[in-house]
Each structure stands twice: as C-alpha cells, then as structure tokens.
PDB file of N, CA and C in Angstrom:
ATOM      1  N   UNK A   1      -8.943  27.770  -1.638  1.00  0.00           N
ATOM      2  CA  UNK A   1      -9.666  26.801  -0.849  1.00  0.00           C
ATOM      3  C   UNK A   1     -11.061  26.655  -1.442  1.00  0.00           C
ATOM      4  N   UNK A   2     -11.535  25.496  -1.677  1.00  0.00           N
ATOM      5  CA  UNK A   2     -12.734  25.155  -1.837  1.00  0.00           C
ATOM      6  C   UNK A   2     -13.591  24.453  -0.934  1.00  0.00           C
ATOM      7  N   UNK A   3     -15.332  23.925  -1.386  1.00  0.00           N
ATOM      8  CA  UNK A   3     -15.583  22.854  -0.033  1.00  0.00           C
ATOM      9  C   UNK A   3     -16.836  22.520  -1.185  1.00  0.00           C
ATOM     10  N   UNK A   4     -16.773  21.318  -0.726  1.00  0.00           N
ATOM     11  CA  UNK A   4     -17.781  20.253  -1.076  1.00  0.00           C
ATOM     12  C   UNK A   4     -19.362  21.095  -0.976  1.00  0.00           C
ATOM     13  N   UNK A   5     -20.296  20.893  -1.258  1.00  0.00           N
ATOM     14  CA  UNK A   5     -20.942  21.033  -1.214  1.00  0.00           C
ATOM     15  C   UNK A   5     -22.190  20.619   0.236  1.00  0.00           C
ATOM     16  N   UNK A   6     -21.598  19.776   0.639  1.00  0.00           N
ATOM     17  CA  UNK A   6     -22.106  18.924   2.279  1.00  0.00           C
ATOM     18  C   UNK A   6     -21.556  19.660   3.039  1.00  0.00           C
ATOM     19  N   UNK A   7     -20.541  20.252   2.783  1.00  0.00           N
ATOM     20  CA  UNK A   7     -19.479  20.884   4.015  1.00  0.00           C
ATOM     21  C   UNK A   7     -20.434  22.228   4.708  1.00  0.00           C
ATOM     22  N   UNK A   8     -21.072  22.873   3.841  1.00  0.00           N
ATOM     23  CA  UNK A   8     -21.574  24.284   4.353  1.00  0.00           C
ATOM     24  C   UNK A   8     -23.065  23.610   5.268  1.00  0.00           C
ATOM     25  N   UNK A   9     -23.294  22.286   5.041  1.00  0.00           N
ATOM     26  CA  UNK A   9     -24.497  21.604   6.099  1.00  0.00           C
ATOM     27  C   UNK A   9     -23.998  20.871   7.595  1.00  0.00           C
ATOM     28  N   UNK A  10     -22.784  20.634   6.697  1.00  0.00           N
ATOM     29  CA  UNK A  10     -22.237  19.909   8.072  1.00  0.00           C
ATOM     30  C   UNK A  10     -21.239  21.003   8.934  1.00  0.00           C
ATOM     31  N   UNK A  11     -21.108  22.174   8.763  1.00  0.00           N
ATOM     32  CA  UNK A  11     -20.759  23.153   9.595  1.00  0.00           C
ATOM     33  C   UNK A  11     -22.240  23.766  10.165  1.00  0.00           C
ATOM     34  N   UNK A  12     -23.163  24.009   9.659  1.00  0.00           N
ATOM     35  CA  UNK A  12     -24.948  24.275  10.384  1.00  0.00           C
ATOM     36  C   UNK A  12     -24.830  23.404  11.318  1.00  0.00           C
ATOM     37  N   UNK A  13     -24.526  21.981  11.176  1.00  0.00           N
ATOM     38  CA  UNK A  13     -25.009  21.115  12.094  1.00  0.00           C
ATOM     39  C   UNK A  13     -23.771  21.131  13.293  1.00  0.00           C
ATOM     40  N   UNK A  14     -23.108  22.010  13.439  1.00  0.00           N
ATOM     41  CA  UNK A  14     -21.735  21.661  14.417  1.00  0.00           C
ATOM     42  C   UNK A  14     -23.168  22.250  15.728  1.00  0.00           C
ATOM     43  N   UNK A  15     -22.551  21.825  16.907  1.00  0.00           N
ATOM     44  CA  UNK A  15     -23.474  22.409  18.134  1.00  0.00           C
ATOM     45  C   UNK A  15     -23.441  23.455  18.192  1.00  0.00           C
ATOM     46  N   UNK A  16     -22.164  24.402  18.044  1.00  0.00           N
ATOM     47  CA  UNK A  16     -22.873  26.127  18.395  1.00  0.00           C
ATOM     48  C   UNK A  16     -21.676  26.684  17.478  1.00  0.00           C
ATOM     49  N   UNK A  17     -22.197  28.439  17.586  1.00  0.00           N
ATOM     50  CA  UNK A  17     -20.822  29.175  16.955  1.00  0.00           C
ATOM     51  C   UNK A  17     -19.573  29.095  17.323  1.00  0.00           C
ATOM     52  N   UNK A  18     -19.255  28.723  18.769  1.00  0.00           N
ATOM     53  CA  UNK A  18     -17.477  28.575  18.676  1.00  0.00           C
ATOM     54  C   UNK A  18     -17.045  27.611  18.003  1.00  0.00           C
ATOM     55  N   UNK A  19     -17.486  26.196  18.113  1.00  0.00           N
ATOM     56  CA  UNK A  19     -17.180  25.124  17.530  1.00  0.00           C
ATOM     57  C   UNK A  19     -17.340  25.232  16.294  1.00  0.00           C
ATOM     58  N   UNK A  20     -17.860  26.058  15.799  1.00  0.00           N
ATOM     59  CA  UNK A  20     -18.130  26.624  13.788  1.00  0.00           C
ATOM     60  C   UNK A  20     -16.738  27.371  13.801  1.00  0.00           C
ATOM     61  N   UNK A  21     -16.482  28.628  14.466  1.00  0.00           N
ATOM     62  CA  UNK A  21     -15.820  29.207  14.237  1.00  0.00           C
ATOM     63  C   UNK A  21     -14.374  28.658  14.208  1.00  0.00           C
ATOM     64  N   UNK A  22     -14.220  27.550  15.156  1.00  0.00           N
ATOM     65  CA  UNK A  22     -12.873  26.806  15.532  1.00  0.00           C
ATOM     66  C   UNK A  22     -12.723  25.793  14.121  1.00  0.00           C
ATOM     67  N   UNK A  23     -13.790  25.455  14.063  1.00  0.00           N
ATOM     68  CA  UNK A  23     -13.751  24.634  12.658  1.00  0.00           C
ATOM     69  C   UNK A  23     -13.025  25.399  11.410  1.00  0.00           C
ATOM     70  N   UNK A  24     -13.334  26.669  11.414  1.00  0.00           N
ATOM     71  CA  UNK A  24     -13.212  27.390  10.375  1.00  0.00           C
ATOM     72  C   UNK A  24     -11.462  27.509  10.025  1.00  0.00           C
ATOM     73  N   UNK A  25     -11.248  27.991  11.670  1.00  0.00           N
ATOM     74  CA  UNK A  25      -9.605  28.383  11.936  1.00  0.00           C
ATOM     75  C   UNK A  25      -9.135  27.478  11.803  1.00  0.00           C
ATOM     76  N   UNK A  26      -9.448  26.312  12.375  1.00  0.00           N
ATOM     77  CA  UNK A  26      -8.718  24.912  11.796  1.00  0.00           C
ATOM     78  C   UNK A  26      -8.465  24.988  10.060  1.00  0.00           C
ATOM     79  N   UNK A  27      -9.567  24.793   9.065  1.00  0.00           N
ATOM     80  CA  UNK A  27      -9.230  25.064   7.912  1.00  0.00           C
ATOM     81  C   UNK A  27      -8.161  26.213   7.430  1.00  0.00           C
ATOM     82  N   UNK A  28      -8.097  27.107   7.975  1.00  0.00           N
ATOM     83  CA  UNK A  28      -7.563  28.064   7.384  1.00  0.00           C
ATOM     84  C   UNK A  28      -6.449  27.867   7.711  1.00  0.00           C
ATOM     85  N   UNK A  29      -6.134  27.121   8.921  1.00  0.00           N
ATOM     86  CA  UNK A  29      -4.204  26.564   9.498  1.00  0.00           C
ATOM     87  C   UNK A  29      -3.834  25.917   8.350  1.00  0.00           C
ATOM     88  N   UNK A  30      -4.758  24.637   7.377  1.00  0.00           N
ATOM     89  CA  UNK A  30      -4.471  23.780   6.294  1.00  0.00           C
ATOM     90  C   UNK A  30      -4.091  24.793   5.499  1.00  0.00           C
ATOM     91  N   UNK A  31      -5.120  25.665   5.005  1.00  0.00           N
ATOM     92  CA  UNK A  31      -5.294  26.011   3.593  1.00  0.00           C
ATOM     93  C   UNK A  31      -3.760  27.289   3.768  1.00  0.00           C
ATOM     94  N   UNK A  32      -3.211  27.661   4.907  1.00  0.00           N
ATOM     95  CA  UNK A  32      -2.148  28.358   4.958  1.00  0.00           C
ATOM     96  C   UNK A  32      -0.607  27.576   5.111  1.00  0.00           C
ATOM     97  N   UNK A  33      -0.664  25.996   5.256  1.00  0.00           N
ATOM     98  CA  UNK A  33       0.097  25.523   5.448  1.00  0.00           C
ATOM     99  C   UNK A  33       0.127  25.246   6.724  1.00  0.00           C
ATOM    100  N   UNK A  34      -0.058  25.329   7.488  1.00  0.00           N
ATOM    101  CA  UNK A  34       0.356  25.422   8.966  1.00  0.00           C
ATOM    102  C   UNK A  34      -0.244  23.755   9.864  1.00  0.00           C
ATOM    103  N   UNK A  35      -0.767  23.397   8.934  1.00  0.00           N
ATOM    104  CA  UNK A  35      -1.352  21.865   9.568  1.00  0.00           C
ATOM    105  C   UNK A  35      -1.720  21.253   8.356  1.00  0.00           C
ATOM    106  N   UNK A  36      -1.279  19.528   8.658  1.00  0.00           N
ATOM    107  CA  UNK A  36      -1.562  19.218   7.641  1.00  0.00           C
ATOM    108  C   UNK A  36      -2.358  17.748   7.198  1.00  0.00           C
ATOM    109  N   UNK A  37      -2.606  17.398   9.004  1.00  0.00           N
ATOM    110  CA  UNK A  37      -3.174  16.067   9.258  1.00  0.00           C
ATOM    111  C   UNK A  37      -3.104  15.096   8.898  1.00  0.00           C
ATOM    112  N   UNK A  38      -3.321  13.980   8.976  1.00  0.00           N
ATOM    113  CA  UNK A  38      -3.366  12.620   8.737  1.00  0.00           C
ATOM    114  C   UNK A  38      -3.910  12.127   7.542  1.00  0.00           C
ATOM    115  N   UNK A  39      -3.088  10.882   7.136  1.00  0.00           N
ATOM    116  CA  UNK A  39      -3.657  10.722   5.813  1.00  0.00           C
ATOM    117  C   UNK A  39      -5.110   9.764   6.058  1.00  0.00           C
ATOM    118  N   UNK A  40      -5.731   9.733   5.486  1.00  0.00           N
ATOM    119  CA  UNK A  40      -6.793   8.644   5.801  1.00  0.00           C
ATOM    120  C   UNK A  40      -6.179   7.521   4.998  1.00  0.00           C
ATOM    121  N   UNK A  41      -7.045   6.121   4.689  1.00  0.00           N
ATOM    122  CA  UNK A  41      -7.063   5.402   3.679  1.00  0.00           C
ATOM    123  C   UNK A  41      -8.969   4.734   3.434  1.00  0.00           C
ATOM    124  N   UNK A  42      -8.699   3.602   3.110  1.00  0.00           N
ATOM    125  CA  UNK A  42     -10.114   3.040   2.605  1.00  0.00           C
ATOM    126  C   UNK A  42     -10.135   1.529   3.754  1.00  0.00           C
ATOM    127  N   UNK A  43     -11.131   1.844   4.348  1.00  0.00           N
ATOM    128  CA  UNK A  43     -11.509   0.865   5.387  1.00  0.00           C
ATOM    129  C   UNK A  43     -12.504   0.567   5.657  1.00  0.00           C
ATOM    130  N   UNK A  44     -13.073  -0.824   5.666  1.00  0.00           N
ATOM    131  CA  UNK A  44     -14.628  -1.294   5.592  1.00  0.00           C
ATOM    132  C   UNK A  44     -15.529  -0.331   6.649  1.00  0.00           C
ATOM    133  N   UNK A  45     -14.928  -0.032   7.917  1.00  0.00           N
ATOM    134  CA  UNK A  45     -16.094   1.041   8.494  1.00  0.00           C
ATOM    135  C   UNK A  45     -16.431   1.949   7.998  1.00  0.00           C
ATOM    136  N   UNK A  46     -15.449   2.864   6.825  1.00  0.00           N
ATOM    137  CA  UNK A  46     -15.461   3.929   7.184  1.00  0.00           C
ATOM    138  C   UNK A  46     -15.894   4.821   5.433  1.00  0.00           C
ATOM    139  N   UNK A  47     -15.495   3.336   4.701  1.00  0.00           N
ATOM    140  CA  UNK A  47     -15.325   3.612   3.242  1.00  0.00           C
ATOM    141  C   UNK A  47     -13.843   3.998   2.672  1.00  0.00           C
ATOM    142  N   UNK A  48     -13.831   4.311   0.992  1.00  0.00           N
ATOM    143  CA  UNK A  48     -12.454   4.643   1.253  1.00  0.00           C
ATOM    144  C   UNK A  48     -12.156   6.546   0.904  1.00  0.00           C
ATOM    145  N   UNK A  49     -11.462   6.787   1.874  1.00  0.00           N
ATOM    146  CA  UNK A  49     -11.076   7.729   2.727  1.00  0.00           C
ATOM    147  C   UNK A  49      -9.566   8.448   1.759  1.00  0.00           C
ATOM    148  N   UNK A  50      -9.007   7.322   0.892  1.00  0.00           N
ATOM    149  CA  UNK A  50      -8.092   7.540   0.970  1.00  0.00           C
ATOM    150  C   UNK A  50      -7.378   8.781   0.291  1.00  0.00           C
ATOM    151  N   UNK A  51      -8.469   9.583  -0.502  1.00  0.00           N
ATOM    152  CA  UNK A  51      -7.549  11.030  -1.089  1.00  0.00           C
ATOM    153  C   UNK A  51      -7.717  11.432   0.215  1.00  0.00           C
ATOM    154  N   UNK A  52      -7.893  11.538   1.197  1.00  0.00           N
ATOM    155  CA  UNK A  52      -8.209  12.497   2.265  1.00  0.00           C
ATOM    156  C   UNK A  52      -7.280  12.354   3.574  1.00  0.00           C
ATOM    157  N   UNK A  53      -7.251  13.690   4.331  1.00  0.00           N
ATOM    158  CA  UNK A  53      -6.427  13.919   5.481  1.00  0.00           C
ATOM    159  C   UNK A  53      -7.691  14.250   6.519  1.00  0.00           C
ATOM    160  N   UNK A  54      -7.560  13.875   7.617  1.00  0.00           N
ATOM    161  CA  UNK A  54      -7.998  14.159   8.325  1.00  0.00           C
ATOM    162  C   UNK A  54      -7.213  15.346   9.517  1.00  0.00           C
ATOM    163  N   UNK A  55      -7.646  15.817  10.330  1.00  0.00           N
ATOM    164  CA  UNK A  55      -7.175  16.879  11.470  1.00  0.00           C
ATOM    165  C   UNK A  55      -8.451  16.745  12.589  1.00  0.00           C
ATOM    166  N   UNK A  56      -8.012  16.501  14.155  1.00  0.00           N
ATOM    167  CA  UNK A  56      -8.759  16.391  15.109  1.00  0.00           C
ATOM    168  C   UNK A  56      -8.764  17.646  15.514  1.00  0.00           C
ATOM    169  N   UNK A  57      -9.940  18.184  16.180  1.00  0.00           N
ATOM    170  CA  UNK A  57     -10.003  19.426  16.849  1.00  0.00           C
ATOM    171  C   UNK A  57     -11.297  19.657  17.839  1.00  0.00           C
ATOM    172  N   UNK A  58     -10.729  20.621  18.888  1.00  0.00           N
ATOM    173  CA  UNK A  58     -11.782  21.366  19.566  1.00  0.00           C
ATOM    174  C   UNK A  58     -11.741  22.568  19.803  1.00  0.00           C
ATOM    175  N   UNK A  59     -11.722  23.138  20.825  1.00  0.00           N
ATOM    176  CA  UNK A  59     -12.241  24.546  21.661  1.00  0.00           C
ATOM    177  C   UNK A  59     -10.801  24.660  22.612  1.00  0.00           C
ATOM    178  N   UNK A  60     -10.497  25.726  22.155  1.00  0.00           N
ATOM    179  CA  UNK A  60      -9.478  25.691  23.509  1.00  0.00           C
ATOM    180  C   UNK A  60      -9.445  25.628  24.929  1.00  0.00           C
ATOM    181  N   UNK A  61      -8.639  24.965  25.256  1.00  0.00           N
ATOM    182  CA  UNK A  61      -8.741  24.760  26.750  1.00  0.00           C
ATOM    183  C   UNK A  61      -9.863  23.252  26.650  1.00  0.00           C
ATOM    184  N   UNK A  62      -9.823  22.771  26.320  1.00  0.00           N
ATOM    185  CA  UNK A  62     -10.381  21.072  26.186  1.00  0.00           C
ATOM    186  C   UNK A  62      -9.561  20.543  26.527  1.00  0.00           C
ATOM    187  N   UNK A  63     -10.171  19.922  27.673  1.00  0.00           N
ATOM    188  CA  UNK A  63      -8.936  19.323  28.490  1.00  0.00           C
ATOM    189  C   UNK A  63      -8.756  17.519  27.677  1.00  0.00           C
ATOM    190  N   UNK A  64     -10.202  16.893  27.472  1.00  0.00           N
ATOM    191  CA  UNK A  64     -10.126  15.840  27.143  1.00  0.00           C
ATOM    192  C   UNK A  64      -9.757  15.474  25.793  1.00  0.00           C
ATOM    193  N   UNK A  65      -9.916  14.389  24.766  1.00  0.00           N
ATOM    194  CA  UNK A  65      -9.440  14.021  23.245  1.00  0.00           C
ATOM    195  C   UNK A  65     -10.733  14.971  22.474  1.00  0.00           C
ATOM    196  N   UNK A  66      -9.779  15.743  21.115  1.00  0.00           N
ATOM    197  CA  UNK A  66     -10.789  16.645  20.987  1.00  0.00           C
ATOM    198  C   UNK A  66     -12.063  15.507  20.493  1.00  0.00           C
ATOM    199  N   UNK A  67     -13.355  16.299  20.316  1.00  0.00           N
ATOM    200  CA  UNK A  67     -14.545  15.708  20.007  1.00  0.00           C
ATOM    201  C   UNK A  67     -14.712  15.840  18.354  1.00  0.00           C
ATOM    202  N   UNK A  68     -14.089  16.768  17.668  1.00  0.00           N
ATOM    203  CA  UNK A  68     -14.524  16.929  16.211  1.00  0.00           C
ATOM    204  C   UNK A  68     -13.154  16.287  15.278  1.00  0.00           C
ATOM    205  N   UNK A  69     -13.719  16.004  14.391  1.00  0.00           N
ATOM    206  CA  UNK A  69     -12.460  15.733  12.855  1.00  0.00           C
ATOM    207  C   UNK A  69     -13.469  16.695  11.522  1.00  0.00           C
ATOM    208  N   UNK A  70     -12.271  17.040  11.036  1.00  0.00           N
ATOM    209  CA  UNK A  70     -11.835  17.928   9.792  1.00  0.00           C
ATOM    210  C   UNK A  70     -11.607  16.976   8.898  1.00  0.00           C
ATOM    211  N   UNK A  71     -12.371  16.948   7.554  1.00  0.00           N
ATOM    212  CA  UNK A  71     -11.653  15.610   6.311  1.00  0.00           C
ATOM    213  C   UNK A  71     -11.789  17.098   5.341  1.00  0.00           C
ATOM    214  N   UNK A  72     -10.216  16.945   4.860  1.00  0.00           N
ATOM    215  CA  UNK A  72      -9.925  17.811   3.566  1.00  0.00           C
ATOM    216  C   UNK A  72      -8.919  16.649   2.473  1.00  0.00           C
ATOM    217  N   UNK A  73      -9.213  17.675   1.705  1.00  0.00           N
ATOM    218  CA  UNK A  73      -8.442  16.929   0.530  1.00  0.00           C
ATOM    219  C   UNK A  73      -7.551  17.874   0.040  1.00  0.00           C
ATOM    220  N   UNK A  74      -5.889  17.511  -0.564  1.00  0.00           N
ATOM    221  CA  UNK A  74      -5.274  18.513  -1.153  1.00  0.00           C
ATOM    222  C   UNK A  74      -5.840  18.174  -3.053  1.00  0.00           C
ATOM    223  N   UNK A  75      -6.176  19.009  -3.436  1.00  0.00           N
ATOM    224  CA  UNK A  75      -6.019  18.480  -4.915  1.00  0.00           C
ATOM    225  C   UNK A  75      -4.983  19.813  -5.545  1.00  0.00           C
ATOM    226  N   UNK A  76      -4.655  19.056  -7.082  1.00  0.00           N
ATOM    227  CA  UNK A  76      -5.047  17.704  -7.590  1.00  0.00           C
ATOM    228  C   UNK A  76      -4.852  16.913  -6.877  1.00  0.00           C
ATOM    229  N   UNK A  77      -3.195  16.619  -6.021  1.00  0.00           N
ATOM    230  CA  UNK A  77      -3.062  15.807  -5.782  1.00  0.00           C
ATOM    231  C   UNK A  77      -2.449  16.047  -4.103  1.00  0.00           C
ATOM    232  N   UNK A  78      -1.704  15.111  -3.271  1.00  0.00           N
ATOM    233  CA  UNK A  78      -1.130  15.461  -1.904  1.00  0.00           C
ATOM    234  C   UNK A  78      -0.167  16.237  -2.612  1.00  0.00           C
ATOM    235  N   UNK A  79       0.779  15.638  -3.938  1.00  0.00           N
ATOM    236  CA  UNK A  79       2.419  15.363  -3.938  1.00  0.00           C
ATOM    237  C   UNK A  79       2.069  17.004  -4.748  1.00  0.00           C
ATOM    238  N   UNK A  80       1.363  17.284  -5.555  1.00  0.00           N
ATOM    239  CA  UNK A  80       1.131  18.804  -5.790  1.00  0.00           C
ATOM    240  C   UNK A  80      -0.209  19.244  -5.589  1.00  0.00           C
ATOM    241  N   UNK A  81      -0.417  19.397  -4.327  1.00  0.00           N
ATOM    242  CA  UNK A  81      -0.934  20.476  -3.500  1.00  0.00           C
ATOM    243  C   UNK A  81      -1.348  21.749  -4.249  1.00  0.00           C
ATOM    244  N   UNK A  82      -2.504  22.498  -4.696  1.00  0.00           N
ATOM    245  CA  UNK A  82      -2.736  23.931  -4.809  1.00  0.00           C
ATOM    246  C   UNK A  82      -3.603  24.311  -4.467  1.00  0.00           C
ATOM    247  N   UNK A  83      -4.700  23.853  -3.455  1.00  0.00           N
ATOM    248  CA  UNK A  83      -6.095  23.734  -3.307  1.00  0.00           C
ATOM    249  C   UNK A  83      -6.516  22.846  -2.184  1.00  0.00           C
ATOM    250  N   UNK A  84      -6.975  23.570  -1.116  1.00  0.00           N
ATOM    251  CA  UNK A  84      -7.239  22.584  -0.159  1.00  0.00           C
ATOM    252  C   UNK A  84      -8.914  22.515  -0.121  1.00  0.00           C
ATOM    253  N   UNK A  85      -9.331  21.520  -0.331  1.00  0.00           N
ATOM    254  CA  UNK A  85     -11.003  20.973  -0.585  1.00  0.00           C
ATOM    255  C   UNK A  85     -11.722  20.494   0.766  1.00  0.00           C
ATOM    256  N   UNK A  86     -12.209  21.167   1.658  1.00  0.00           N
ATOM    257  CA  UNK A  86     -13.296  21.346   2.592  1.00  0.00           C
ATOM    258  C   UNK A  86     -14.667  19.979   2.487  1.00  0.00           C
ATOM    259  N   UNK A  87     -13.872  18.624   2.706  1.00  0.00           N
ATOM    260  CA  UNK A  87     -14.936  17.599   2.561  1.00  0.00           C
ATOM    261  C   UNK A  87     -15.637  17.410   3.468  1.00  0.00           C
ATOM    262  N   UNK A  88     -15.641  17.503   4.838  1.00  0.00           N
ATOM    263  CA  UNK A  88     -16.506  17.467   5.820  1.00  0.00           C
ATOM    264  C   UNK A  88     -16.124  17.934   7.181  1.00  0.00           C
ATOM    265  N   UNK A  89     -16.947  17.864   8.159  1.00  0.00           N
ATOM    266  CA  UNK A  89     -16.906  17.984   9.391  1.00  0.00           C
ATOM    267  C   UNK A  89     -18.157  17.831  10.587  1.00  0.00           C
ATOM    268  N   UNK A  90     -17.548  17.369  11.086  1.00  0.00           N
ATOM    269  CA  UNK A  90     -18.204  16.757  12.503  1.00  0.00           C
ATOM    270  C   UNK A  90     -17.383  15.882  13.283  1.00  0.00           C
ATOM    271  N   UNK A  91     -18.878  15.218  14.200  1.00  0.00           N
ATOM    272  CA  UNK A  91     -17.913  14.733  15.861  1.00  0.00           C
ATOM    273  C   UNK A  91     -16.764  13.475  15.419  1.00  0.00           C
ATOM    274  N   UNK A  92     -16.105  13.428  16.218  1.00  0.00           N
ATOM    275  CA  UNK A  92     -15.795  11.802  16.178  1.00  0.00           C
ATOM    276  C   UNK A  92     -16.076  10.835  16.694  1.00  0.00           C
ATOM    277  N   UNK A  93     -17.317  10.926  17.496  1.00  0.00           N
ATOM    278  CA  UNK A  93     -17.601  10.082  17.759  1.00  0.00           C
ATOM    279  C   UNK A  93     -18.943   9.094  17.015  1.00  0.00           C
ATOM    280  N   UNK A  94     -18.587   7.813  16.969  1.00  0.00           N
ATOM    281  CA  UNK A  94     -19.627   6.962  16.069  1.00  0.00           C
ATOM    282  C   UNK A  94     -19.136   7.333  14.441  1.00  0.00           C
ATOM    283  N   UNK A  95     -18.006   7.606  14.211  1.00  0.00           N
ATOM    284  CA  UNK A  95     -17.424   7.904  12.908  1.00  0.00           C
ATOM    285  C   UNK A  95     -18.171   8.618  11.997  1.00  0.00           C
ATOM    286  N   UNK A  96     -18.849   9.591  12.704  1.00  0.00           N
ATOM    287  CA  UNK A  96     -19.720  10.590  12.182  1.00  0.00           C
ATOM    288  C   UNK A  96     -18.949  11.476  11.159  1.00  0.00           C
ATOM    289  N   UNK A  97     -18.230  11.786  10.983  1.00  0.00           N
ATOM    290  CA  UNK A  97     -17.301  13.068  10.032  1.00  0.00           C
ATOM    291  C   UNK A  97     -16.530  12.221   8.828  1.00  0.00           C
ATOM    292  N   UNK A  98     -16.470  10.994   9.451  1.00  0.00           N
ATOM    293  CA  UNK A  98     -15.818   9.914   8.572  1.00  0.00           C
ATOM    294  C   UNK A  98     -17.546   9.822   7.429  1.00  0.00           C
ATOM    295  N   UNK A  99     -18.525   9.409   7.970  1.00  0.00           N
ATOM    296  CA  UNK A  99     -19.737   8.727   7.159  1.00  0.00           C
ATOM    297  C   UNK A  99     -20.280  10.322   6.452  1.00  0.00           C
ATOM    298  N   UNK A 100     -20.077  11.511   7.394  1.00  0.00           N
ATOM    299  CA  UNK A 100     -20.537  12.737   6.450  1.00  0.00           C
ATOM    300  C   UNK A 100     -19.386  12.916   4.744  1.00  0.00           C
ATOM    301  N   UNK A 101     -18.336  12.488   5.059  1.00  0.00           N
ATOM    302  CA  UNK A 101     -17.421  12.622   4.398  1.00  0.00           C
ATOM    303  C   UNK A 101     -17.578  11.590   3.329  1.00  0.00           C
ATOM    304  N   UNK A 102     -18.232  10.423   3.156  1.00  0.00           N
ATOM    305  CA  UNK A 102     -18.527   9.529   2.391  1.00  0.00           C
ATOM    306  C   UNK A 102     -19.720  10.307   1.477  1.00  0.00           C
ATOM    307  N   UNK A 103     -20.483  10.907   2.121  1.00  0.00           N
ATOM    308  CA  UNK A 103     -21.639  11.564   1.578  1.00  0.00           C
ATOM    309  C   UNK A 103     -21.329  12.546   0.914  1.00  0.00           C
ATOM    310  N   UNK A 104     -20.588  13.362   1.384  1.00  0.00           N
ATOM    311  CA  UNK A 104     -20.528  14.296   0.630  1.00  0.00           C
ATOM    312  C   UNK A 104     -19.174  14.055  -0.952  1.00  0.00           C
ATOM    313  N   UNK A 105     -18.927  13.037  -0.197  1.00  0.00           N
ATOM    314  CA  UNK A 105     -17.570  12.700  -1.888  1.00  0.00           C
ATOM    315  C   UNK A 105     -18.784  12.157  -2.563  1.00  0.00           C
ATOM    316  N   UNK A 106     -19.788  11.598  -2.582  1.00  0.00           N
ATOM    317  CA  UNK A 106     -20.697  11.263  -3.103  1.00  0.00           C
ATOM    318  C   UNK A 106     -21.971  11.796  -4.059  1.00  0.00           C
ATOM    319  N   UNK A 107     -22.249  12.709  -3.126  1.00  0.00           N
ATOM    320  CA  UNK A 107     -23.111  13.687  -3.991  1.00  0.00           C
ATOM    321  C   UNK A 107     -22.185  14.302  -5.104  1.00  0.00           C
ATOM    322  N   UNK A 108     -23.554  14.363  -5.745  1.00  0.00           N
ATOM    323  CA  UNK A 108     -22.713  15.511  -7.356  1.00  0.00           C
ATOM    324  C   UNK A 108     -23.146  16.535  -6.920  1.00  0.00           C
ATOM    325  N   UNK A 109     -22.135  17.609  -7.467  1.00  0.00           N
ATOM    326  CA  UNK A 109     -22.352  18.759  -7.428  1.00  0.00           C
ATOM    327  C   UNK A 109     -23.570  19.589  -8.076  1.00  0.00           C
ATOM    328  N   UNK A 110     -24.114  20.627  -7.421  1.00  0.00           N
ATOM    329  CA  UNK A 110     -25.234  20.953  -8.426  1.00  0.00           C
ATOM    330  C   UNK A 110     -25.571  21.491  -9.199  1.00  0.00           C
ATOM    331  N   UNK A 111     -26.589  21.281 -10.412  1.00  0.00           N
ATOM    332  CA  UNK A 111     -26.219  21.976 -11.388  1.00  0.00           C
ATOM    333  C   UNK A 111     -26.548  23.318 -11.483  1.00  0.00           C
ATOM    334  N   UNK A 112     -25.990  23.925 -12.454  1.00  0.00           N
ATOM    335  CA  UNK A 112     -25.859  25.105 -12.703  1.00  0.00           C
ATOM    336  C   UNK A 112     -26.780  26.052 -13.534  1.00  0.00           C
TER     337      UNK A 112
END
C-alpha cells in the first residue's frame, strides 16, 4: 500500500481520532481485499476521477448516509491490481474528497 502525498494532510484534517482511525481500517479492508468500492470516472464537477475507486464511510453505529469518501487507486492497473494507492480523504459533502483528490493526483511528488 502506498499514499499520495496529500493523503497524510487530508487524514490531519479528518475532525477527530476515531474518524482517522476508521479511515485507516477502511484502507486496510481495500489493501486486504475485503472492499473494493466504486469506480469513479471523469465529470465536469468533479474532474476526471477515472483511475480511481471510491468507498463511503463512517463511525459505527451511524445511523444516517456515511459523511466521509475514501479515493484509492489500484495500480498499475484495476485489471492487475498489486498496490493499493491512498489518494485522498474527506467529507462528502460539497465534493470535498472528490476536489482533495484532484489535488493531490496533481501535485508532484517531492523531491528527494
């Protein structure tokens, strides 16, 4: 498993430690197989999305639609999978995790 470089800011910015920590377990369901979310694609709100899966999540016992999305990527590719890539996270609401996720496919990595 890897993660973007935005990803370790946009887990700081989740509201508190459970919702970090739930974030985390969520990844680790992907990166073990166990979930495997939605595909995105490329859409004028949102940009294009489309190497990416998304996964909704919260806190257990949330009664209402969860509040956060998960954007990972399998690389290289979906169809061979060896590496699940940690592109963002945050709320869903105001397509916040969607626009962190634009940012962070965006930035270059830093140098070395």
């Amino acid at each position: 498993m890897t993660a973007l470089p935005g990803f370790r800011q946009d887990i700081a910015e989740l509201p508190n430690d459970k919702v970090r920590k739930r974030a985390l377990e969520v990844l680790g369901y992907i990166a073990n197989g166990l979930e495997r979310g939605a595909p995105l694609d490329a859409r004028v709100s949102t940009g294009d999305l489309s190497e990416c899966r998304k996964v909704y999540f919260d806190l257990e016992g949330h009664r209402d639609r969860p509040r956060f999305r998960l954007v990972v990527r399998l690389l290289p590719n979906e169809a061979m999978a060896v590496t699940v890539e940690a592109v963002a996270v945050g709320r869903r609401a105001n397509l916040d995790a969607y626009a962190r996720a634009i940012q962070n496919l965006a930035d270059p990595p830093p140098a070395n």
